[in-house]
Protein backbone atom coordinates (compact mmCIF):
# COMPACT_ATOMS: atom_id res chain seq x y z
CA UNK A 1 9.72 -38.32 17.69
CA UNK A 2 7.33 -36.94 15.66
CA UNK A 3 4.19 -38.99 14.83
CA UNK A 4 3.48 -39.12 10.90
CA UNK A 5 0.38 -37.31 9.31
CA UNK A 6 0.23 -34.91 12.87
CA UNK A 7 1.40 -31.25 13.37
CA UNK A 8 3.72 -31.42 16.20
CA UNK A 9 6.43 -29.68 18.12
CA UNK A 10 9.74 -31.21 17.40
CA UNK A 11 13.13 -29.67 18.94
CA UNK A 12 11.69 -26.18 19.16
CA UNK A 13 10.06 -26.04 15.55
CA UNK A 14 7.22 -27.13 13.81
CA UNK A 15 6.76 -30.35 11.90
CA UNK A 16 4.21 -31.42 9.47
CA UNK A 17 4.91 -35.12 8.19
CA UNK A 18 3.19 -36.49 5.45
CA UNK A 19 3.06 -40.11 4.23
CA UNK A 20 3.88 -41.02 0.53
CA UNK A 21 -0.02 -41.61 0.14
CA UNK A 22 -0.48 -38.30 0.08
CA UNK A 23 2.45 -37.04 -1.96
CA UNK A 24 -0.46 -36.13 -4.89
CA UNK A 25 -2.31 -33.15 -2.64
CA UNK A 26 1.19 -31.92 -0.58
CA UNK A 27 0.79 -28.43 -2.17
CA UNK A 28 -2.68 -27.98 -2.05
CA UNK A 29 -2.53 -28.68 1.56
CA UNK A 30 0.84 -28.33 2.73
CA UNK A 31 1.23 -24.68 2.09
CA UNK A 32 -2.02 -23.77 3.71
CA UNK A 33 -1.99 -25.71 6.60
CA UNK A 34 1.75 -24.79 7.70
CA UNK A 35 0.72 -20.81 6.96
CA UNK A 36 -1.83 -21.45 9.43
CA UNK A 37 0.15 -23.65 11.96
CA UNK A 38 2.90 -21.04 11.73
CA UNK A 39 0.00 -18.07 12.41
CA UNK A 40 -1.09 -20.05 15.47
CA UNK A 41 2.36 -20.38 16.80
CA UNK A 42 3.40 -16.62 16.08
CA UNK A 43 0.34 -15.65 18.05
CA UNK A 44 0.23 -17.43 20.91
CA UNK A 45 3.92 -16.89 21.22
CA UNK A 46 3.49 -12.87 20.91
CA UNK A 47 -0.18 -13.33 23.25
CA UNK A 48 2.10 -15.20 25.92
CA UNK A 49 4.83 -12.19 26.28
CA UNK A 50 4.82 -10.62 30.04
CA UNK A 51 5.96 -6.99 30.31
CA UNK A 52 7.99 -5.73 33.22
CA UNK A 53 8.46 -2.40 35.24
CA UNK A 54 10.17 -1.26 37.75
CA UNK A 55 11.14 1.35 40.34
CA UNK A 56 14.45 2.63 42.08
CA UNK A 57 14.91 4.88 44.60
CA UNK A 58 17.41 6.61 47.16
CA UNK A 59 16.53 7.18 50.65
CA UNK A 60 19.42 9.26 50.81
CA UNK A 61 18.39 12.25 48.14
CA UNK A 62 15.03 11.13 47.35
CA UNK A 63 15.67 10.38 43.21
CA UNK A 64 13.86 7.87 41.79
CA UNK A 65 13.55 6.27 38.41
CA UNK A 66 11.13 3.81 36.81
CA UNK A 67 10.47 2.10 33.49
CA UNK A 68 7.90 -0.42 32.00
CA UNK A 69 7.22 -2.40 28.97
CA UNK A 70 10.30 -4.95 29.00
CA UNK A 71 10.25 -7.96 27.73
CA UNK A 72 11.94 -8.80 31.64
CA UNK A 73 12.65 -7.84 35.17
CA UNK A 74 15.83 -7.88 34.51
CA UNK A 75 15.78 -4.82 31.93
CA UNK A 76 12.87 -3.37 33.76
CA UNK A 77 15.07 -3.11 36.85
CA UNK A 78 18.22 -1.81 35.09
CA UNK A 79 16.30 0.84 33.38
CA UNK A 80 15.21 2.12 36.33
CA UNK A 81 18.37 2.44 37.76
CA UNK A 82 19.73 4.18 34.96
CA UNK A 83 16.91 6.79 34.83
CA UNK A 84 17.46 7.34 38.92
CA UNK A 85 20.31 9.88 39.34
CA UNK A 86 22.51 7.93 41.92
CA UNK A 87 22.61 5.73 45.12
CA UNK A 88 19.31 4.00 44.09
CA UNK A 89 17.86 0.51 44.52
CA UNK A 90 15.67 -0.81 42.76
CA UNK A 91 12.23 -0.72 45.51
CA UNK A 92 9.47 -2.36 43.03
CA UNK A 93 9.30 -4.50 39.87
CA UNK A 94 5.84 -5.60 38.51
CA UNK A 95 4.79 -7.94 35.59
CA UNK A 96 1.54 -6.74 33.50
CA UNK A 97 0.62 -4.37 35.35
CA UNK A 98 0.74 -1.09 37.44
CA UNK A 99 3.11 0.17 39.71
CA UNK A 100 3.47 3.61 41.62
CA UNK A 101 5.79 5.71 44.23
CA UNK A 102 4.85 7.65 47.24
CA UNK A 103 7.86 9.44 49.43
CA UNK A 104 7.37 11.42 52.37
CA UNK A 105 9.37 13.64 55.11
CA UNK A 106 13.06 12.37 55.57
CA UNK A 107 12.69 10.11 52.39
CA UNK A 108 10.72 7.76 53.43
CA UNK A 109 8.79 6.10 50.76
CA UNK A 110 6.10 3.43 50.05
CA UNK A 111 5.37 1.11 46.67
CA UNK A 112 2.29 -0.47 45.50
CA UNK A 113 0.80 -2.50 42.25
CA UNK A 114 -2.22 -3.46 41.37
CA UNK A 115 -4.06 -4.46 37.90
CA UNK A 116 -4.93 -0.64 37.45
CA UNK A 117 -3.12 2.79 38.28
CA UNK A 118 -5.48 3.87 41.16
CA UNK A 119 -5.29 1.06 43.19
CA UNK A 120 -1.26 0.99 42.74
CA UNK A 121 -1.18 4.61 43.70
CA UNK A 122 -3.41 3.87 46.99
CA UNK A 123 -0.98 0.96 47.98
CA UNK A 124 1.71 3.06 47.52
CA UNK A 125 0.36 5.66 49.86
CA UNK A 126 -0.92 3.29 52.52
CA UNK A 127 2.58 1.72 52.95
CA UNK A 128 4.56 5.42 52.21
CA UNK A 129 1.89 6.70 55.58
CA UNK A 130 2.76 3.53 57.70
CA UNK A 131 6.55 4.60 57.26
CA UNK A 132 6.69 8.54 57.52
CA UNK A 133 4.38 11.51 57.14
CA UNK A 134 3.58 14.20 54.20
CA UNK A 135 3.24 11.20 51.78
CA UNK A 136 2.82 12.52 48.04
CA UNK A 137 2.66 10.38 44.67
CA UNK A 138 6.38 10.60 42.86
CA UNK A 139 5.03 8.72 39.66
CA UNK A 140 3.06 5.40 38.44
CA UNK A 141 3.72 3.76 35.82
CA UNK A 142 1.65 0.94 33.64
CA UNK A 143 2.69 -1.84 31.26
CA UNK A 144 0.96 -2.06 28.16
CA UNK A 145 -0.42 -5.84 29.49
């Protein structure tokens, strides 16, 4: 229930209740201070977003395929899969921030992430080295947050 003469959340929206004593000054105050509530909201709404990436890959031929910047893993993931050309899994998601793909002799392979690209890229290649040998970088990849 929403409490009169408050800005509240009420089912999902915003609610500004007035009493009848102030009937006189709704406009002059209404209009301003639910532009502003609705400001607030849109902000911290778009501030809150996560974005997602992902990798796939196939041991089998050594394709891969990543993505980033969706609004979920979900996407993220199926992107990936779709830009890998066959008999891939996905291998890596990440949320806000950066992910990378190392693959060495006989298609063995290693992920990382991180908060920045180089320190993905070096997880990648510690866990590709502790799996097979020739490791290279296939790709990174960072979200925008």
């Amino acid at each position: 229930m929403c409490a009169p003469h408050s800005v509240s959340r009420c089912r999902g929206r915003i609610a500004i209740i007035f009493s009848a004593t102030l009937a006189g000054l709704r406009h002059k105050i209404a209009i301003p201070l639910l532009a502003m509530s609705l400001f607030a909201y849109l902000t911290a709404s778009a501030s809150a977003e996560d974005n997602y990436g992902a990798f796939a890959f196939s041991e089998n031929t050594g394709a891969y395929g990543y993505s980033y910047d969706h609004s979920s893993r979900g996407s993220a993931e199926k992107d990936a899969l779709n830009r890998c050309s066959g008999g891939c899994t996905v291998v890596l998601w990440f949320k806000n921030a950066c992910g990378a793909l190392a693959a060495g002799d006989g298609h063995g392979y290693g992920t990382g992430w991180a908060g920045n690209r180089s320190r993905a890229e070096e997880i990648a290649m510690s866990n590709c080295e502790e799996s097979t040998d020739d490791c290279k970088l296939l790709a990174w990849a960072c979200t925008t947050r």
